[in-house]
N, C-alpha and C. Protein backbone atom coordinates (compact mmCIF):
# COMPACT_ATOMS: atom_id res chain seq x y z
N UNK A 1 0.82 -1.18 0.00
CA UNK A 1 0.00 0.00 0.00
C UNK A 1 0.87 1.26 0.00
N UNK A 2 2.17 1.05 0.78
CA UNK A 2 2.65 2.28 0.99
C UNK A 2 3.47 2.35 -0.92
N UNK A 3 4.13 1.46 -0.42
CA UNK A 3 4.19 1.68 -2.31
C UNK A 3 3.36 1.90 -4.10
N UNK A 4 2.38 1.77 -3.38
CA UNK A 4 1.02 2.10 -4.54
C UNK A 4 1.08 3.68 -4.08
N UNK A 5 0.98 3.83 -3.22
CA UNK A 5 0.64 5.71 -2.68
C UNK A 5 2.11 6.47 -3.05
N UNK A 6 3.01 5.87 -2.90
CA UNK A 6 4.24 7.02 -3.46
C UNK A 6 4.19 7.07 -4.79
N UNK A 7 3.92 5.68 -5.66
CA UNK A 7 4.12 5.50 -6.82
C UNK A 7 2.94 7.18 -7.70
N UNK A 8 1.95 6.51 -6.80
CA UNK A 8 1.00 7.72 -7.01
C UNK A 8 1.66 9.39 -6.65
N UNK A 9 1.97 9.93 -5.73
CA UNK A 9 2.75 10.79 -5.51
C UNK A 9 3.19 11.22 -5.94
N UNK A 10 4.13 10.44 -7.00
CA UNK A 10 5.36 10.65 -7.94
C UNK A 10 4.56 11.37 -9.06
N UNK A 11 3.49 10.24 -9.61
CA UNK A 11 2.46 10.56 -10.78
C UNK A 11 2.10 11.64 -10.98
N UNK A 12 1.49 12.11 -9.48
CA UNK A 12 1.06 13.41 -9.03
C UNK A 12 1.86 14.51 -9.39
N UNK A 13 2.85 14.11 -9.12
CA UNK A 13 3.80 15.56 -9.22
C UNK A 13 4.53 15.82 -10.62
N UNK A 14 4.33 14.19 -11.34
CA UNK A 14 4.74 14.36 -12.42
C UNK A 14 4.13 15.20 -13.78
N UNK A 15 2.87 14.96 -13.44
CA UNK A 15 2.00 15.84 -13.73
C UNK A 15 1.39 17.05 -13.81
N UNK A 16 1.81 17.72 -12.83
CA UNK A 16 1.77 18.87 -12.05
C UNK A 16 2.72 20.10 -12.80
N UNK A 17 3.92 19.07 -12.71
CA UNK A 17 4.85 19.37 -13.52
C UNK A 17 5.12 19.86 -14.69
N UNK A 18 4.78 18.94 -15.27
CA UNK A 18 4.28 18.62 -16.52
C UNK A 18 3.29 19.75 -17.37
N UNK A 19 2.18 20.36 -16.37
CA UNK A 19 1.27 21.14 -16.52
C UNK A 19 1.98 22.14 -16.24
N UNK A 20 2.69 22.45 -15.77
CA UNK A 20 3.80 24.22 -15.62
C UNK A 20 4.35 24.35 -17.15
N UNK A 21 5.13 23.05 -17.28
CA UNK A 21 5.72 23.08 -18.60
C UNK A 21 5.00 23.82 -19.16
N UNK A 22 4.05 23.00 -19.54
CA UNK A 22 2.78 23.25 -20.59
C UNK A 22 2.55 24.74 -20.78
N UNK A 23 2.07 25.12 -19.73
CA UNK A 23 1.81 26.51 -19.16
C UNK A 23 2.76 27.74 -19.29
N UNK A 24 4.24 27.48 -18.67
CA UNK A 24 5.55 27.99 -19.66
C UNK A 24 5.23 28.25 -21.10
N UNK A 25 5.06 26.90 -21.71
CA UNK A 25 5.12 26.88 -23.08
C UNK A 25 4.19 28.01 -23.88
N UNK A 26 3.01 27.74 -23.73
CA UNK A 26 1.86 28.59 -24.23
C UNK A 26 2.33 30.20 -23.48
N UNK A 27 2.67 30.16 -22.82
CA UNK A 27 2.62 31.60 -22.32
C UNK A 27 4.15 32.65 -23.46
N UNK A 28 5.10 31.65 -23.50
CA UNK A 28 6.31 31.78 -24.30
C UNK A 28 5.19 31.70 -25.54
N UNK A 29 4.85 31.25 -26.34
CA UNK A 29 4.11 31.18 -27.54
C UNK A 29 3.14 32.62 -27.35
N UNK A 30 1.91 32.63 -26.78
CA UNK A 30 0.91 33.66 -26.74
C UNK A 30 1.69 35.16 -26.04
N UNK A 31 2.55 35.09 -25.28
CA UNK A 31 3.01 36.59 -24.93
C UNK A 31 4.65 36.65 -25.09
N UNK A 32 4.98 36.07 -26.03
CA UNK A 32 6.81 36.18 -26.14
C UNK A 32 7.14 37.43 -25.08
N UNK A 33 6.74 37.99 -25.73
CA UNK A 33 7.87 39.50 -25.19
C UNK A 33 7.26 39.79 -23.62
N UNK A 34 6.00 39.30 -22.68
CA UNK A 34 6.06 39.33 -21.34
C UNK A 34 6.67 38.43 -20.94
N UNK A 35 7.28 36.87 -21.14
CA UNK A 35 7.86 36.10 -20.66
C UNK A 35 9.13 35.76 -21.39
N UNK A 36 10.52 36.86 -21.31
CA UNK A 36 11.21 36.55 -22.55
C UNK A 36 12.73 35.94 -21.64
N UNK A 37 13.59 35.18 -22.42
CA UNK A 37 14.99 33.99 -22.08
C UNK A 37 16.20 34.98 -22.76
N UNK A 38 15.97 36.37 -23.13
CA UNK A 38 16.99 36.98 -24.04
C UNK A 38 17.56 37.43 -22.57
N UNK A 39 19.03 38.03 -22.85
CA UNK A 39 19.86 38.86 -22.63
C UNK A 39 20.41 40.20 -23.23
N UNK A 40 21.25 41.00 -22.59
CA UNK A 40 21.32 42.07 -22.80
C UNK A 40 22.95 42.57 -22.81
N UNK A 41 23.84 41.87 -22.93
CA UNK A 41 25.19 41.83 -23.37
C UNK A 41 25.72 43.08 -24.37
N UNK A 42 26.85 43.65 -24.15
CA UNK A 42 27.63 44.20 -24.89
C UNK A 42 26.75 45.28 -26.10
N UNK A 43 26.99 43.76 -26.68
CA UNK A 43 26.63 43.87 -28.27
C UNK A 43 25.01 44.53 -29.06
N UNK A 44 24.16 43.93 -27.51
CA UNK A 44 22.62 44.18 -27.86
C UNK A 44 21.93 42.61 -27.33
N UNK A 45 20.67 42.75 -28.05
CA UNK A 45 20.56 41.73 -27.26
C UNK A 45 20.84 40.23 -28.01
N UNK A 46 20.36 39.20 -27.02
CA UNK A 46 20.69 37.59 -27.08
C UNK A 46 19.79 37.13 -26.99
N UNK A 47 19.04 36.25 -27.84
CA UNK A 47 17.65 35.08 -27.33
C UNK A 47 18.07 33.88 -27.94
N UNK A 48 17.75 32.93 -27.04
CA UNK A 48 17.68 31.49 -27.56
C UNK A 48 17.89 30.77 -29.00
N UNK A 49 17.04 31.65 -29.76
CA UNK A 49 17.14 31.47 -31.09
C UNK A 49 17.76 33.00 -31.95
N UNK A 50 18.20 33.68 -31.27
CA UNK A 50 19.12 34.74 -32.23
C UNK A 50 18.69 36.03 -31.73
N UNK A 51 18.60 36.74 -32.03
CA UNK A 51 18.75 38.37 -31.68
C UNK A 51 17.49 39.08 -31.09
N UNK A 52 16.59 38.10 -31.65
CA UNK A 52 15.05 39.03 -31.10
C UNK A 52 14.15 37.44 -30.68
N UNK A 53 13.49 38.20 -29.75
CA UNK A 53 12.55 37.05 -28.82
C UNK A 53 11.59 35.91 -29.66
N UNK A 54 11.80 34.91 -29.80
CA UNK A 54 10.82 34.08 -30.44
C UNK A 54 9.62 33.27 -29.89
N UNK A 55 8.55 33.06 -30.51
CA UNK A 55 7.45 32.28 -29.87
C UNK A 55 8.14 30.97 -29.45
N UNK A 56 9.14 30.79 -30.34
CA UNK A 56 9.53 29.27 -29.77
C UNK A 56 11.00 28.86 -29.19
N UNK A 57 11.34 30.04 -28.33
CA UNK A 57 12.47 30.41 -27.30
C UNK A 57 12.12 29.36 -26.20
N UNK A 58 10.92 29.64 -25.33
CA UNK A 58 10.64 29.10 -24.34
C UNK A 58 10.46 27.37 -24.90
N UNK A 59 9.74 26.71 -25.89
CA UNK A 59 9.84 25.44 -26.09
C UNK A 59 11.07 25.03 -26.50
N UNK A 60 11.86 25.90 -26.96
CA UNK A 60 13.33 25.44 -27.27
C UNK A 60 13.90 24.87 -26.21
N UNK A 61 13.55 25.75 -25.30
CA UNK A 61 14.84 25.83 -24.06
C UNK A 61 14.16 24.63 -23.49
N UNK A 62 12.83 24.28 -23.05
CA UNK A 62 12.00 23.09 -22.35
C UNK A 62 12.46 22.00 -23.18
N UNK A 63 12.43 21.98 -24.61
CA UNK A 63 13.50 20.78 -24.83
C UNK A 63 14.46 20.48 -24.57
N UNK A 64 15.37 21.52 -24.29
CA UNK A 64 16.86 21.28 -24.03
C UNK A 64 16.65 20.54 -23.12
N UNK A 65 16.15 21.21 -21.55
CA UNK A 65 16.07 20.80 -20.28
C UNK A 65 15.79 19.38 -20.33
N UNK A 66 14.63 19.01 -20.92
CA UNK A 66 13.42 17.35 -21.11
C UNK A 66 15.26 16.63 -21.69
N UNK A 67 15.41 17.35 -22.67
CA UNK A 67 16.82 16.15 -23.11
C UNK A 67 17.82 16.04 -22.13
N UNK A 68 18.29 16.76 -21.20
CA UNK A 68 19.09 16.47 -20.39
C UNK A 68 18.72 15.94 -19.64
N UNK A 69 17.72 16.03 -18.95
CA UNK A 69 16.87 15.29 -17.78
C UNK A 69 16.70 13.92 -18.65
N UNK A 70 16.47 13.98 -19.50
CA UNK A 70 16.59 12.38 -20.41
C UNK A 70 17.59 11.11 -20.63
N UNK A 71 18.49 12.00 -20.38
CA UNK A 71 20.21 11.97 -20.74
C UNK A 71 20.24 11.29 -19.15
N UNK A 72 20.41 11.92 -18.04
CA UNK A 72 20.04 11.88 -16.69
C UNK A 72 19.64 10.58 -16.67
N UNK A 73 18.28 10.82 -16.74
CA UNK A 73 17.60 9.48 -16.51
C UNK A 73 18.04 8.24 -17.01
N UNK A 74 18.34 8.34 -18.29
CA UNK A 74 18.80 6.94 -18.52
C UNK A 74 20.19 6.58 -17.73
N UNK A 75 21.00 7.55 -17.30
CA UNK A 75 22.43 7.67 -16.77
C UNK A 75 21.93 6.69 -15.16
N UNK A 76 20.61 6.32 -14.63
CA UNK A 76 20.20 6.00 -13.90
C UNK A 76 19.58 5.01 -13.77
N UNK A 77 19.33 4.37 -14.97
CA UNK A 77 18.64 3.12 -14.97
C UNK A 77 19.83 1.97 -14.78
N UNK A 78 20.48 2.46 -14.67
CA UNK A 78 21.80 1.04 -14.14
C UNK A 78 21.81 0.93 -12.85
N UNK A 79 20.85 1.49 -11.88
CA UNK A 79 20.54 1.32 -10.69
C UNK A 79 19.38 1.00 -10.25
N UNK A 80 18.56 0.64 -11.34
CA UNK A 80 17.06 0.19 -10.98
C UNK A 80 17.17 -1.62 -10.74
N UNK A 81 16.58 -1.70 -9.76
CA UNK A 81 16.33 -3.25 -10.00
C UNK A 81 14.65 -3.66 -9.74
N UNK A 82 14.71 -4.45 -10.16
CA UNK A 82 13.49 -5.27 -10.29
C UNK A 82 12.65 -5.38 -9.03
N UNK A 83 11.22 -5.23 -9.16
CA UNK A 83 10.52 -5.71 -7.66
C UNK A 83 9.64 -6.32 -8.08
N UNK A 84 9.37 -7.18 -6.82
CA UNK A 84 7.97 -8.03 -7.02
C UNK A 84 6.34 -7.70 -6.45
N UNK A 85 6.55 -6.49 -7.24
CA UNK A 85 5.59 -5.75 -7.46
C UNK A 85 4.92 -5.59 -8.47
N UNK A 86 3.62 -5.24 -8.35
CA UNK A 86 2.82 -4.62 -9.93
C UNK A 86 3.03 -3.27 -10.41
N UNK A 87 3.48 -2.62 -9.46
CA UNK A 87 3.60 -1.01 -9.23
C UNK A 87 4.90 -0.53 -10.10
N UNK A 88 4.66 0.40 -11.01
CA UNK A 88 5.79 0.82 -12.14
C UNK A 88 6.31 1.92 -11.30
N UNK A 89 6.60 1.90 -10.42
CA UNK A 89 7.76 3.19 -9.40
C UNK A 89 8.73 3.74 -10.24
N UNK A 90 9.80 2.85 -10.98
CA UNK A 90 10.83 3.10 -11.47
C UNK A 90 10.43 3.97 -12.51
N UNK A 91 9.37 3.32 -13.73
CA UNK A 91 8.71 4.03 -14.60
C UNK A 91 8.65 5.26 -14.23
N UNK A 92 7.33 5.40 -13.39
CA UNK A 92 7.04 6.87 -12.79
C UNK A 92 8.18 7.70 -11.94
N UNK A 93 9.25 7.48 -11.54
CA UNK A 93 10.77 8.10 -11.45
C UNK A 93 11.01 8.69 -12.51
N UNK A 94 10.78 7.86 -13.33
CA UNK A 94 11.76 8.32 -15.51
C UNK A 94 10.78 9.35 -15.64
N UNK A 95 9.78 9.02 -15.61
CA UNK A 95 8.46 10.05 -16.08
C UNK A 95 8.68 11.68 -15.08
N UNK A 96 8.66 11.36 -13.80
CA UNK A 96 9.23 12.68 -13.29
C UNK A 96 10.42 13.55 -13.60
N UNK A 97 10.95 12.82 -13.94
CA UNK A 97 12.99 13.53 -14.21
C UNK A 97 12.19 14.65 -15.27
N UNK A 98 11.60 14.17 -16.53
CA UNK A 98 11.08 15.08 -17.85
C UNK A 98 10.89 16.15 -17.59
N UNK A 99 9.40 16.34 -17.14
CA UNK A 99 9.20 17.53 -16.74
C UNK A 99 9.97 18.58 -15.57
N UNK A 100 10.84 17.94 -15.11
CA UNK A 100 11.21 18.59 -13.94
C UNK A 100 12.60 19.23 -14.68
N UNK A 101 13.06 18.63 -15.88
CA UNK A 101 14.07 18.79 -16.51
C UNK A 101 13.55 20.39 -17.47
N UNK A 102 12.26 20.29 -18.09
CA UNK A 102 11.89 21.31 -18.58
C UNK A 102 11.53 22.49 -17.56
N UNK A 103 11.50 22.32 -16.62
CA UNK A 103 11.16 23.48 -15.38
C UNK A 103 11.96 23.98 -15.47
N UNK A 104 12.85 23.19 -14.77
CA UNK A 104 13.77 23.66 -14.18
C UNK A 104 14.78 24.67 -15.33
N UNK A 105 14.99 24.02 -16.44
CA UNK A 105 15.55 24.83 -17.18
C UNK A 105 15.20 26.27 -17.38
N UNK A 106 13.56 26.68 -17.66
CA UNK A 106 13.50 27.83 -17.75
C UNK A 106 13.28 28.36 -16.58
N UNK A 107 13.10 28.45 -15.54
CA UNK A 107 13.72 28.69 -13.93
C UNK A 107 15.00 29.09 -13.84
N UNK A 108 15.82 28.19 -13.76
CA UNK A 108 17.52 28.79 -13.92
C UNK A 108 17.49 29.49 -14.75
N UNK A 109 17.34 29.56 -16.06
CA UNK A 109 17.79 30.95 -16.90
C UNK A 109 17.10 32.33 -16.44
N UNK A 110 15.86 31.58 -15.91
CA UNK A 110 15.07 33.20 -15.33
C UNK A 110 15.79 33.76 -14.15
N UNK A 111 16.72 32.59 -13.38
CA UNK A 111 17.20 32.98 -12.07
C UNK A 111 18.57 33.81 -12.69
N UNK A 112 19.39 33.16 -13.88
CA UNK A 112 20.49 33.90 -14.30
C UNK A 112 19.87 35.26 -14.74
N UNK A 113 18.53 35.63 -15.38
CA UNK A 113 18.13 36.64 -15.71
C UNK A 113 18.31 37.86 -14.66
N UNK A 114 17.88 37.39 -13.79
CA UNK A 114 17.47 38.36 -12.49
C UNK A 114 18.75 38.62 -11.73
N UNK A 115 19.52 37.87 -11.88
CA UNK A 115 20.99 38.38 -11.73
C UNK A 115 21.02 37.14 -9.88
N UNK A 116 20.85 36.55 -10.26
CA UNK A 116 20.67 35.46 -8.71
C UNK A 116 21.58 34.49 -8.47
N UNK A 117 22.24 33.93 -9.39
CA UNK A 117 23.49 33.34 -9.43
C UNK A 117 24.75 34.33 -9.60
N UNK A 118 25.18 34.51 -8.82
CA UNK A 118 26.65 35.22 -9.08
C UNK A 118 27.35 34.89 -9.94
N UNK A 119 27.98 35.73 -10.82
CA UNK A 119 28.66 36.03 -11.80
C UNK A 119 28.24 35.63 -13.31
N UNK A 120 26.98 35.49 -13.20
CA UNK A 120 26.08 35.02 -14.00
C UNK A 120 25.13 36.11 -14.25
N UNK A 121 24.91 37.43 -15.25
CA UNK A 121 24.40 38.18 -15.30
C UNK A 121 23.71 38.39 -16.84
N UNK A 122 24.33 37.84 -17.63
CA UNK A 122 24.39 38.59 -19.21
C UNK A 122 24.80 36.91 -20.18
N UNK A 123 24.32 36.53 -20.67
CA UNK A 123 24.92 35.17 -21.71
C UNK A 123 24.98 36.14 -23.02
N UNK A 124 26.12 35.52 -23.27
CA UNK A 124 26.60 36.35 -25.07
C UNK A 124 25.83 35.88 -26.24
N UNK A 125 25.72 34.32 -26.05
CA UNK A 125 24.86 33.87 -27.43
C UNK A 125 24.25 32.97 -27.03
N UNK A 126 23.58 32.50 -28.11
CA UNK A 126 22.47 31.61 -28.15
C UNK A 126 22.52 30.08 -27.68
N UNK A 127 23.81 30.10 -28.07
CA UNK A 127 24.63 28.45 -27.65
C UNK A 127 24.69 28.79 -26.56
N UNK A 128 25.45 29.80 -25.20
CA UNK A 128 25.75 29.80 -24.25
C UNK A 128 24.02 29.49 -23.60
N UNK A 129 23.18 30.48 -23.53
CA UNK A 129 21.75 30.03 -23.45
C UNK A 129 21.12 28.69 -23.36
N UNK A 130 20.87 27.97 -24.43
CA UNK A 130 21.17 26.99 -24.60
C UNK A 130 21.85 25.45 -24.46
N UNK A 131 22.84 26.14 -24.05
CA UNK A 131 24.03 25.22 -23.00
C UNK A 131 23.67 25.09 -21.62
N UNK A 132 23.29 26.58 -21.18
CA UNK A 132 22.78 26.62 -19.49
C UNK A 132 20.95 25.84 -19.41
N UNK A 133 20.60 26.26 -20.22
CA UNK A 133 18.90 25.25 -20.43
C UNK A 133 19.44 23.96 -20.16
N UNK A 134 20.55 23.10 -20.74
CA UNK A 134 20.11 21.97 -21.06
C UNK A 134 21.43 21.19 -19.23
N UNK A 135 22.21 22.16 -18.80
CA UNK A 135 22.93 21.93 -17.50
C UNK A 135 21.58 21.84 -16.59
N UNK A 136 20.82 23.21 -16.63
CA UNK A 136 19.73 23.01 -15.66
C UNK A 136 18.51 22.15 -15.71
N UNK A 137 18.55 21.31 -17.23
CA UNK A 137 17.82 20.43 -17.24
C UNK A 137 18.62 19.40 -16.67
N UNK A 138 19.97 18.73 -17.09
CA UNK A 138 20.82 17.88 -15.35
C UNK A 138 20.55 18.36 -14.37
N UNK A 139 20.44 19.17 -14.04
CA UNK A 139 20.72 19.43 -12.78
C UNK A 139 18.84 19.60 -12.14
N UNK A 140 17.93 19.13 -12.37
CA UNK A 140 17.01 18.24 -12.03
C UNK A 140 16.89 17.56 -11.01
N UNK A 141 18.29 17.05 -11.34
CA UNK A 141 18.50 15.27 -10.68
C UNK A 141 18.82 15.33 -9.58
N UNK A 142 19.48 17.11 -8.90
CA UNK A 142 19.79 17.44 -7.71
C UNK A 142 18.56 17.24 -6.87
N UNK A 143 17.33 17.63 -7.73
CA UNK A 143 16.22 17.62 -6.46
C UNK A 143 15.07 15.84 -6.67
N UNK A 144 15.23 15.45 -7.91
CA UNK A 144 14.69 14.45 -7.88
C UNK A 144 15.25 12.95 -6.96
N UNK A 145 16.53 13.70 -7.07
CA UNK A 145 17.37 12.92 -6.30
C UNK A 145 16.49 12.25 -4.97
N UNK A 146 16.26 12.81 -4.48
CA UNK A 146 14.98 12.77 -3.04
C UNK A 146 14.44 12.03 -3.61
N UNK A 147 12.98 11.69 -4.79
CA UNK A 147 12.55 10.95 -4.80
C UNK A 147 13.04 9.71 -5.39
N UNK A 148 13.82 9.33 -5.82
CA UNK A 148 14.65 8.31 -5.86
C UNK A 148 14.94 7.45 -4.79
N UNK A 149 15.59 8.29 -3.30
CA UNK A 149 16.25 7.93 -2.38
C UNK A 149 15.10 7.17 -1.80
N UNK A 150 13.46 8.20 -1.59
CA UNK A 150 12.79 7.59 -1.36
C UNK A 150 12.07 6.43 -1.48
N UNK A 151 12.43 6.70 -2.57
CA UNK A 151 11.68 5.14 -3.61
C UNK A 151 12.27 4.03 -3.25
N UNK A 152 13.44 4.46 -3.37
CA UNK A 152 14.19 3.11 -2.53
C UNK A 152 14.71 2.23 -1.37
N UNK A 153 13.81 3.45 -0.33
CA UNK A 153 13.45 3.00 0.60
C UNK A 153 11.75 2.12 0.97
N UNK A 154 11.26 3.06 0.40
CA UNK A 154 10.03 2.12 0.23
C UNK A 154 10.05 0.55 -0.73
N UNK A 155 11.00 0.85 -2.13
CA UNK A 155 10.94 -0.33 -2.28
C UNK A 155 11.83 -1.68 -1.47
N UNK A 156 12.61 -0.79 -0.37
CA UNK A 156 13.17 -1.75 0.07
C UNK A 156 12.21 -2.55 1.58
N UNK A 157 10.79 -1.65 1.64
CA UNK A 157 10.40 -2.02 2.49
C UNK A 157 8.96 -3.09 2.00
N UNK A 158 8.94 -3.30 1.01
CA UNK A 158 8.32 -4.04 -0.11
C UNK A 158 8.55 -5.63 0.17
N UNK A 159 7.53 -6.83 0.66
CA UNK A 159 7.77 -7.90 1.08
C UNK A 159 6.98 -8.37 0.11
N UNK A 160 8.25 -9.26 -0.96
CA UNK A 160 7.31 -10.29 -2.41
C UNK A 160 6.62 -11.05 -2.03
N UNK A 161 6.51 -11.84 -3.29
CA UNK A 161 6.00 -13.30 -2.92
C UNK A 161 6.34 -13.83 -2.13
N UNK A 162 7.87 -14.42 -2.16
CA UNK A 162 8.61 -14.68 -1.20
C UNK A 162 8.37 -15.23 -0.16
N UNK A 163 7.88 -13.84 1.00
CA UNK A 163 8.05 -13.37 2.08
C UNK A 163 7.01 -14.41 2.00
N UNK A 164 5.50 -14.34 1.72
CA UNK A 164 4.29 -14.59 1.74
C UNK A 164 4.39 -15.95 1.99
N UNK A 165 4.74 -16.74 1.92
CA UNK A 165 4.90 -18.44 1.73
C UNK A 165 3.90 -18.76 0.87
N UNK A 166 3.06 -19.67 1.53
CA UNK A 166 2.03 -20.71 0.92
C UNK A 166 0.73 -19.70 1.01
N UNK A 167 0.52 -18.48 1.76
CA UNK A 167 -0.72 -17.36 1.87
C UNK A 167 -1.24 -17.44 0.53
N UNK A 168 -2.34 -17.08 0.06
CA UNK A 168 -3.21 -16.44 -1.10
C UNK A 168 -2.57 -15.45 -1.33
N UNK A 169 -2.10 -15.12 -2.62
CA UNK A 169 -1.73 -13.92 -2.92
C UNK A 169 -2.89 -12.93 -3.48
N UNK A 170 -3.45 -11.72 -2.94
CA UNK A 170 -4.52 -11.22 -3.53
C UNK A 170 -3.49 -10.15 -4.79
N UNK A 171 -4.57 -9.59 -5.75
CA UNK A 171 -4.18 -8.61 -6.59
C UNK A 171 -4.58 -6.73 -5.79
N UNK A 172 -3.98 -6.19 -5.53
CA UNK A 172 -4.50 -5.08 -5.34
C UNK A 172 -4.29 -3.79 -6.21
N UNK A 173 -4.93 -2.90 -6.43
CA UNK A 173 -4.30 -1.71 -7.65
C UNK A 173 -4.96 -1.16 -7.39
């Protein structure tokens, strides 16, 4: 039970998530220039995709993030093992990293925007941009990390068949 309810949890938030993206996205599409990823360097300015703000700055950059967090995730499946469970935990882990990878990306660049990371004020080009989207889509894994740890405590508190002997095994979901 306790592992059906985190698994859910995870879902929950993966979703949630997921729906910011979303929400990012359309807002980058319908109001570019109130929600904009450019800089203001030297030269003039810098956006994602070149010199002036694009509808598809903000989905750019949410891909970057989703691919690193992707990158991530699989960098992690050499630590999954198997349970004797019905419950797709591990699944719903992979499924969280995504969206949290697209958050987070346009988050950090908004945080480099605002001048919140030290020495981080101004990106020159589009690659540098770009480059930092797809670090802060790794860097995800700093906070998903938690649910991982968790997961694997619950799945370690998970008693199979095994355990059960000769009992009826019921189905629950």
């Amino acid at each position: 039970m306790n592992l059906r309810s985190f698994r859910n949890i995870v879902l929950v938030t993966a979703i949630i998530l997921a729906s910011i993206a979303v929400l990012f996205m359309f807002l980058g599409i319908l109001e570019s220039d109130k929600l904009r990823l450019c800089y203001h360097p030297k030269e003039g300015l810098v956006c994602p995709l070149g010199g002036r703000p694009s509808v598809w700055d903000i989905p750019l950059v949410e891909l970057i993030g989703l691919s690193g967090a992707a990158l991530v995730g699989a960098a992690t499946l050499r630590h999954i093992h198997g349970a004797a469970t019905p419950y797709t935990l591990p699944i719903a882990l992979a499924l969280l990293k995504l969206p949290a990878g697209a958050v987070s990306a346009v988050l950090g660049l908004l945080l480099i925007q605002g001048g919140f990371i030290p020495g981080l004020t101004d990106l020159d080009t589009g690659g540098q941009i770009l480059a930092w989207a797809a670090v802060f889509g790794i860097a995800q894994q700093v906070v998903t990390r938690v649910a991982d740890e968790q997961a694997r405590r619950v799945l370690e508190n998970v008693r199979g068949p095994s355990y059960l002997g000769e009992r009826t095994l019921r189905t629950v979901d």
